[in-house]
N, C-alpha and C. Protein backbone atom coordinates (compact mmCIF):
# COMPACT_ATOMS: atom_id res chain seq x y z
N UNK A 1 225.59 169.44 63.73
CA UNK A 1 225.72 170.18 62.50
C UNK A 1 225.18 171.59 62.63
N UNK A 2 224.88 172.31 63.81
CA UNK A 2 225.07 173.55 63.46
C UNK A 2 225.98 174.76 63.67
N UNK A 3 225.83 175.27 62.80
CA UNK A 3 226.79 176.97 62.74
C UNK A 3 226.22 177.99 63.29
N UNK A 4 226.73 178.58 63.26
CA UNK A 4 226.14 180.17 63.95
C UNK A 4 225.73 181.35 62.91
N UNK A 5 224.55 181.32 62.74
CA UNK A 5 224.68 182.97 61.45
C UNK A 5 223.35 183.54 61.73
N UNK A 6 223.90 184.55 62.11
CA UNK A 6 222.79 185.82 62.20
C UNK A 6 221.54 186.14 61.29
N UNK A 7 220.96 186.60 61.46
CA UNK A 7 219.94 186.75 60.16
C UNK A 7 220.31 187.15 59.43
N UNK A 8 221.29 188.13 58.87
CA UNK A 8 221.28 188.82 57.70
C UNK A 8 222.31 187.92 56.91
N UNK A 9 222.84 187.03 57.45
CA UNK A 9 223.85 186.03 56.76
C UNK A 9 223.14 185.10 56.12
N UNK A 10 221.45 184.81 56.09
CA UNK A 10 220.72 183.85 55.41
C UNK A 10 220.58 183.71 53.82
N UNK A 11 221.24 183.40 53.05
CA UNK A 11 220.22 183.40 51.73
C UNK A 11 218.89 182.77 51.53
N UNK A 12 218.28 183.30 50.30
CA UNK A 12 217.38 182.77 50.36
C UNK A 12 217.34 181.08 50.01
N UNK A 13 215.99 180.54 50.34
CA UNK A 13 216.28 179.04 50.51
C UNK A 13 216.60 178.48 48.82
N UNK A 14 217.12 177.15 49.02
CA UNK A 14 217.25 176.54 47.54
C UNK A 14 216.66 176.61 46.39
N UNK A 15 216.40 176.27 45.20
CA UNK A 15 215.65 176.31 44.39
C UNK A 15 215.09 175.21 44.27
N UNK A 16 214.11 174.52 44.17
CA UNK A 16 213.02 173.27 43.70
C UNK A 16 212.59 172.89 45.01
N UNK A 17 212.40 173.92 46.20
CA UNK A 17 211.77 173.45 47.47
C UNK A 17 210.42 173.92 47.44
N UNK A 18 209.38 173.33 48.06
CA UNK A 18 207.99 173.71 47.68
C UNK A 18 208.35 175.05 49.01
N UNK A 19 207.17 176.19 48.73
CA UNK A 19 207.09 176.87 49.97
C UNK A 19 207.04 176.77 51.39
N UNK A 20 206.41 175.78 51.46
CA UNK A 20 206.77 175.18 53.44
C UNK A 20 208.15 174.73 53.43
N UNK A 21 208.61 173.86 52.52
CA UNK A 21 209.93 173.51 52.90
C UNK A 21 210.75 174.29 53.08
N UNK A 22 210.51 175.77 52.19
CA UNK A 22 211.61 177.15 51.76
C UNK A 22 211.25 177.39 53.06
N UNK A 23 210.24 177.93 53.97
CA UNK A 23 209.94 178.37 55.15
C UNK A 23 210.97 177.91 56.32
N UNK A 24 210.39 176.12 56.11
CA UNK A 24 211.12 175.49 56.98
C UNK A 24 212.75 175.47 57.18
N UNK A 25 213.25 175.85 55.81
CA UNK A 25 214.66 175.59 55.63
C UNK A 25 215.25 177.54 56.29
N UNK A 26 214.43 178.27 55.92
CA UNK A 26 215.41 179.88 56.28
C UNK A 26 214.56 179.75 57.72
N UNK A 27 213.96 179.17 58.88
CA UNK A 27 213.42 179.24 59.50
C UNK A 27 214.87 178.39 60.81
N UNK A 28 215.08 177.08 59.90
CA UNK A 28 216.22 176.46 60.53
C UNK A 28 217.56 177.19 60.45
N UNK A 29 217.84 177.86 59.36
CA UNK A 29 218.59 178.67 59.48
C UNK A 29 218.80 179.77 60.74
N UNK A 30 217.66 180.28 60.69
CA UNK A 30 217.57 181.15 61.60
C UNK A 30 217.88 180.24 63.51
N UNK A 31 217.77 179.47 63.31
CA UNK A 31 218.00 178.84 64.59
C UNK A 31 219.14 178.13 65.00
N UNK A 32 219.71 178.40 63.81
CA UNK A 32 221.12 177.89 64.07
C UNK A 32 221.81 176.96 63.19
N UNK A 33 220.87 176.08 62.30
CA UNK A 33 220.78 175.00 61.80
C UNK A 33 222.09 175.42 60.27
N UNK A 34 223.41 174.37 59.82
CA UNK A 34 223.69 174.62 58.76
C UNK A 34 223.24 174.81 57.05
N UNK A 35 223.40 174.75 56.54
CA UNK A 35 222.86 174.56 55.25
C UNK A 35 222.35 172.91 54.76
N UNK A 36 223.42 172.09 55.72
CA UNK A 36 222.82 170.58 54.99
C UNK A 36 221.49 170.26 55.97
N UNK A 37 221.96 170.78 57.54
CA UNK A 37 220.94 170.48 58.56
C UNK A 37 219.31 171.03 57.96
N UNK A 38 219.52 172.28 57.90
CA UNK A 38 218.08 173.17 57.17
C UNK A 38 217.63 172.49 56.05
N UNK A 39 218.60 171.73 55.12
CA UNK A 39 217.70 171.03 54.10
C UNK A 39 217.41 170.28 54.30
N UNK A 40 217.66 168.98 55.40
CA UNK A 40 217.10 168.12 55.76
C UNK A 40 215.63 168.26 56.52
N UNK A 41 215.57 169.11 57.43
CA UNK A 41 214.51 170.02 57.91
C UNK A 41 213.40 170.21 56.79
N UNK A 42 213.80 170.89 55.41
CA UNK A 42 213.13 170.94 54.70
C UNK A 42 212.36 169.75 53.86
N UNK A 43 213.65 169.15 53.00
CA UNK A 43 212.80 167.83 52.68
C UNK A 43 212.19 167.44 54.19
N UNK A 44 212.65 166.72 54.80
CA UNK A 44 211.49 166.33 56.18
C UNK A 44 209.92 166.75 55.75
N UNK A 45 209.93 168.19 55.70
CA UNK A 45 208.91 169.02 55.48
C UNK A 45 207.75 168.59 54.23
N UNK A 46 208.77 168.79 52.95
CA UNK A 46 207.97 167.67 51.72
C UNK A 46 207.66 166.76 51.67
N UNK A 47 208.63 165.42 52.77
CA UNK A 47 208.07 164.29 52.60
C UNK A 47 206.94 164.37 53.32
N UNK A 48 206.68 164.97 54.64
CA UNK A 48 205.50 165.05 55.22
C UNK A 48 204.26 165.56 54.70
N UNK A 49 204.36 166.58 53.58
CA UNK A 49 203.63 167.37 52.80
C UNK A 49 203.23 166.34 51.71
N UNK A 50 204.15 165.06 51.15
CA UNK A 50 203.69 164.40 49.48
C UNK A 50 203.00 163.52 50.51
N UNK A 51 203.05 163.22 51.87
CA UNK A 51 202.36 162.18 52.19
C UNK A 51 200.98 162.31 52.54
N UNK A 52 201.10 163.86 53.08
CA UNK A 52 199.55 164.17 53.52
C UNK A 52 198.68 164.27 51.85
N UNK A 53 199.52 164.67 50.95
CA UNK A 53 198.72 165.38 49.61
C UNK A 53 198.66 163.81 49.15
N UNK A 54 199.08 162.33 49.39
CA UNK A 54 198.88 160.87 49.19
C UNK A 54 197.63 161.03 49.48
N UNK A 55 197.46 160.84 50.72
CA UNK A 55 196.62 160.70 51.49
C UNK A 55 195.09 161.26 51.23
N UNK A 56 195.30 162.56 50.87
CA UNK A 56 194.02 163.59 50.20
C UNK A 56 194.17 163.08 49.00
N UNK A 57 194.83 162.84 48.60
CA UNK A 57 194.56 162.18 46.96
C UNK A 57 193.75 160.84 47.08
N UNK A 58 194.14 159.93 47.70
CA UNK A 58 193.76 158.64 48.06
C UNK A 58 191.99 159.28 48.61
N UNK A 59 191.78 159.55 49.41
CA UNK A 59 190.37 160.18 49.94
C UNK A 59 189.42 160.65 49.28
N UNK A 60 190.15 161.55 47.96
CA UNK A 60 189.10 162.14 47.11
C UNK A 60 188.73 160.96 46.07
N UNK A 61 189.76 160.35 45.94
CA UNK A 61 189.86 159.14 45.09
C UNK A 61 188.34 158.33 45.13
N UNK A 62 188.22 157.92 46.67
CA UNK A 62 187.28 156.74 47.12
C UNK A 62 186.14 158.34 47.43
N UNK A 63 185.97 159.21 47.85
CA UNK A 63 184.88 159.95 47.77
C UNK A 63 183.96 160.03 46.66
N UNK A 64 185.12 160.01 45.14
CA UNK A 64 184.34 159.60 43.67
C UNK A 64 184.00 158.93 43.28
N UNK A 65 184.26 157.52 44.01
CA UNK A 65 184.34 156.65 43.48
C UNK A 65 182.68 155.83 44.40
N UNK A 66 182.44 156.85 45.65
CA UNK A 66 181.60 156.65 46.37
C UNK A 66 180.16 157.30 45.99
N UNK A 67 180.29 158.61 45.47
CA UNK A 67 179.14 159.58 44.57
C UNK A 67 179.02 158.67 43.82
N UNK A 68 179.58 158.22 42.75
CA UNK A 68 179.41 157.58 41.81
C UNK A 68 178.65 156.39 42.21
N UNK A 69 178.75 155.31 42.98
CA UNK A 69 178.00 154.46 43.45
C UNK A 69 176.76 155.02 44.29
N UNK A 70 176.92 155.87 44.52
CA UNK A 70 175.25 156.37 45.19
C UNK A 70 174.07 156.53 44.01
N UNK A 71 174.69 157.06 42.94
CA UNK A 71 173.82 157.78 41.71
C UNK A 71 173.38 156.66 41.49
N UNK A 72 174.44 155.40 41.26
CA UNK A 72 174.02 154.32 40.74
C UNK A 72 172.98 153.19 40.95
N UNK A 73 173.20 153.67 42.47
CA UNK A 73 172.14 153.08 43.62
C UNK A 73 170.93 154.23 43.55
N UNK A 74 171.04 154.82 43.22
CA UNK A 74 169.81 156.27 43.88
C UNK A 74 169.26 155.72 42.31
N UNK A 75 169.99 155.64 41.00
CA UNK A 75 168.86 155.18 39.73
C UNK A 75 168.25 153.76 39.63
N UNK A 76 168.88 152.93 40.62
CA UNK A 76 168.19 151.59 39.94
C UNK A 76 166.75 151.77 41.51
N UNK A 77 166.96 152.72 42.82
CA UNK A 77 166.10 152.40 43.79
C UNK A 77 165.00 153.10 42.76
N UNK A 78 164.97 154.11 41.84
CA UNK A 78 163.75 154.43 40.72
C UNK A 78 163.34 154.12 40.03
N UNK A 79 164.31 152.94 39.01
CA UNK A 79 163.66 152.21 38.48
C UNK A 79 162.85 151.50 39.21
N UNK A 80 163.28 150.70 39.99
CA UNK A 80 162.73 149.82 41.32
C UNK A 80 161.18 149.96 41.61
N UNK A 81 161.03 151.37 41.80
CA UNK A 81 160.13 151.83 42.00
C UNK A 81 159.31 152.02 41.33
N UNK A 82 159.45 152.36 40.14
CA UNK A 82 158.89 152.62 39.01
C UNK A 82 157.77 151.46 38.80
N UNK A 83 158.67 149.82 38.71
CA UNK A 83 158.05 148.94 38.12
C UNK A 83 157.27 148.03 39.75
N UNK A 84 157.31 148.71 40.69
CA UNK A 84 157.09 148.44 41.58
C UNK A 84 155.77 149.03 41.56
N UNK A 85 155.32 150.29 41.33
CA UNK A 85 154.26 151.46 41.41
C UNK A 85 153.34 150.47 39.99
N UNK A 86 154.23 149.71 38.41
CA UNK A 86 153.03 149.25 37.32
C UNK A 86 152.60 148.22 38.19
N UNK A 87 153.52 147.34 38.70
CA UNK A 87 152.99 145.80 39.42
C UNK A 87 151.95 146.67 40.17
N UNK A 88 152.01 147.47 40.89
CA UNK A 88 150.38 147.26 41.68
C UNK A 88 149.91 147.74 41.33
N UNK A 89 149.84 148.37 40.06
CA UNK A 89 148.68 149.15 39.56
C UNK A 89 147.91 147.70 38.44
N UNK A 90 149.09 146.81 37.68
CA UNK A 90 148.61 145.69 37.11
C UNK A 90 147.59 144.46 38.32
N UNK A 91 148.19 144.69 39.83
CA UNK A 91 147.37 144.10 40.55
C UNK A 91 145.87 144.50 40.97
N UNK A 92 146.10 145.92 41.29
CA UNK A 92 144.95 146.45 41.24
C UNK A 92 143.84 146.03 40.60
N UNK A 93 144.26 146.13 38.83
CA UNK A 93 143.36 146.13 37.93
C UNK A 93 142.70 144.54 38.13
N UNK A 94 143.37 143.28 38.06
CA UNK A 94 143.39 141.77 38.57
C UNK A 94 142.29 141.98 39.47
N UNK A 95 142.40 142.78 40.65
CA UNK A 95 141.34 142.60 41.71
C UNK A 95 139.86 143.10 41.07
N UNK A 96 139.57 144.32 40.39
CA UNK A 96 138.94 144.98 40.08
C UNK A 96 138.31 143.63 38.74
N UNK A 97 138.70 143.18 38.23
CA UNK A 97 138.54 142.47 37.16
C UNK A 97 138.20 141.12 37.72
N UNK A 98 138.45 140.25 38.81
CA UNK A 98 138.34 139.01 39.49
C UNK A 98 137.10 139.20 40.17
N UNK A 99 137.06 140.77 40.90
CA UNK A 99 135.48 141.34 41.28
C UNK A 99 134.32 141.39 40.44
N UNK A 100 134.55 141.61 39.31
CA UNK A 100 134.21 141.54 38.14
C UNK A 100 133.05 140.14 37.66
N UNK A 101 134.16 139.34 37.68
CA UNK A 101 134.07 138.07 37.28
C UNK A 101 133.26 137.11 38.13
N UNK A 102 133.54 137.62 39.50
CA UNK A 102 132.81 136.86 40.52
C UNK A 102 131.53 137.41 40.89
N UNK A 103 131.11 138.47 40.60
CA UNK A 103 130.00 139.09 40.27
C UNK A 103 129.40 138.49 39.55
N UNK A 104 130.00 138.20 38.46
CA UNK A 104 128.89 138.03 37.07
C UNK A 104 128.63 136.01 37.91
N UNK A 105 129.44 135.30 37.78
CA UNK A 105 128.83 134.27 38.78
C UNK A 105 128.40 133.82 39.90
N UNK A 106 127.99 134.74 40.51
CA UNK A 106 127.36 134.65 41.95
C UNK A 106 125.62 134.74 41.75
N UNK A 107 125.67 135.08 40.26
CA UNK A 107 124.03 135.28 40.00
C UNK A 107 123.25 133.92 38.91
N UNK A 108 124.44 133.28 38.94
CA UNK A 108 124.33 132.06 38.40
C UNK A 108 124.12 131.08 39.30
N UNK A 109 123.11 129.51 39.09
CA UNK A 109 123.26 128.59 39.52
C UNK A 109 124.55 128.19 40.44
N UNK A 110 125.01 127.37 41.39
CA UNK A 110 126.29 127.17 42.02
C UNK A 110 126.55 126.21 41.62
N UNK A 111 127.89 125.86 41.31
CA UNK A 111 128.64 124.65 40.44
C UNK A 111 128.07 123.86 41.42
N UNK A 112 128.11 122.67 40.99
CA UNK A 112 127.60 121.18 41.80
C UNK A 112 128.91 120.43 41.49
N UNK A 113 129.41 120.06 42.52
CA UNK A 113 130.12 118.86 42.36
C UNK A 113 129.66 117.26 41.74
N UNK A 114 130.10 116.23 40.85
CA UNK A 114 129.79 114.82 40.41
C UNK A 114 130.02 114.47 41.68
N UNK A 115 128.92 113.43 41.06
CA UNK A 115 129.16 112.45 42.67
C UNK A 115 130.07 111.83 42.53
N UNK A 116 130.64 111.31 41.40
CA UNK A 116 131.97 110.38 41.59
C UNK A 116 132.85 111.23 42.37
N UNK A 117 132.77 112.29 42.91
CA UNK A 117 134.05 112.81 43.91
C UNK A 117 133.67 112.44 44.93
């Protein structure tokens, strides 16, 4: 399918072709290619173009969808933490208070066991 036409015999490319395809299509022209050959060239061009812009679509897709699960993870590792930091500060106090306690009976008599044990 190709013809012969010089450059100045080119029109410009079709109407509803994205710009790479318009490229691709007066580009085939220029090489020899007919008018149906160059548009095939061109779509070629778009389908390769809607597949890569799939593709980046699909990517950014799961990139948001990936931020989004980090935040989600990055707020509960603070809560986490949060009630992680009262528990030992509530343990703390337990020790400080059991010290306390065992103090105050160490100055007492020592339990005796019954003899029935």
């Amino acid at each position: 399918m190709t013809c012969a036409l010089d450059i100045e015999g080119i029109e410009d490319a079709p109407r509803g072709l994205s710009p790479p395809a318009a490229r691709a299509y007066v580009e085939a022209r220029v090489q020899g290619l007919c008018h149906e050959g160059a548009l095939e060239v061109a779509h070629g061009v778009d389908q390769a173009a809607a597949t890569v812009a799939g593709r980046l679509d699909a990517v950014e897709f799961k990139v948001a969808h990936l931020e989004r699960a980090s935040q989600e993870l990055s707020d509960v590792m603070y809560r986490q933490q949060q009630e992680l930091d009262a528990a030992l500060a509530r343990i703390e106090r337990l020790r400080q208070q059991l010290a306390e306690v065992e103090g105050r009976t160490s100055d007492a008599a020592p339990v005796e066991i019954p003899p029935h044990y």
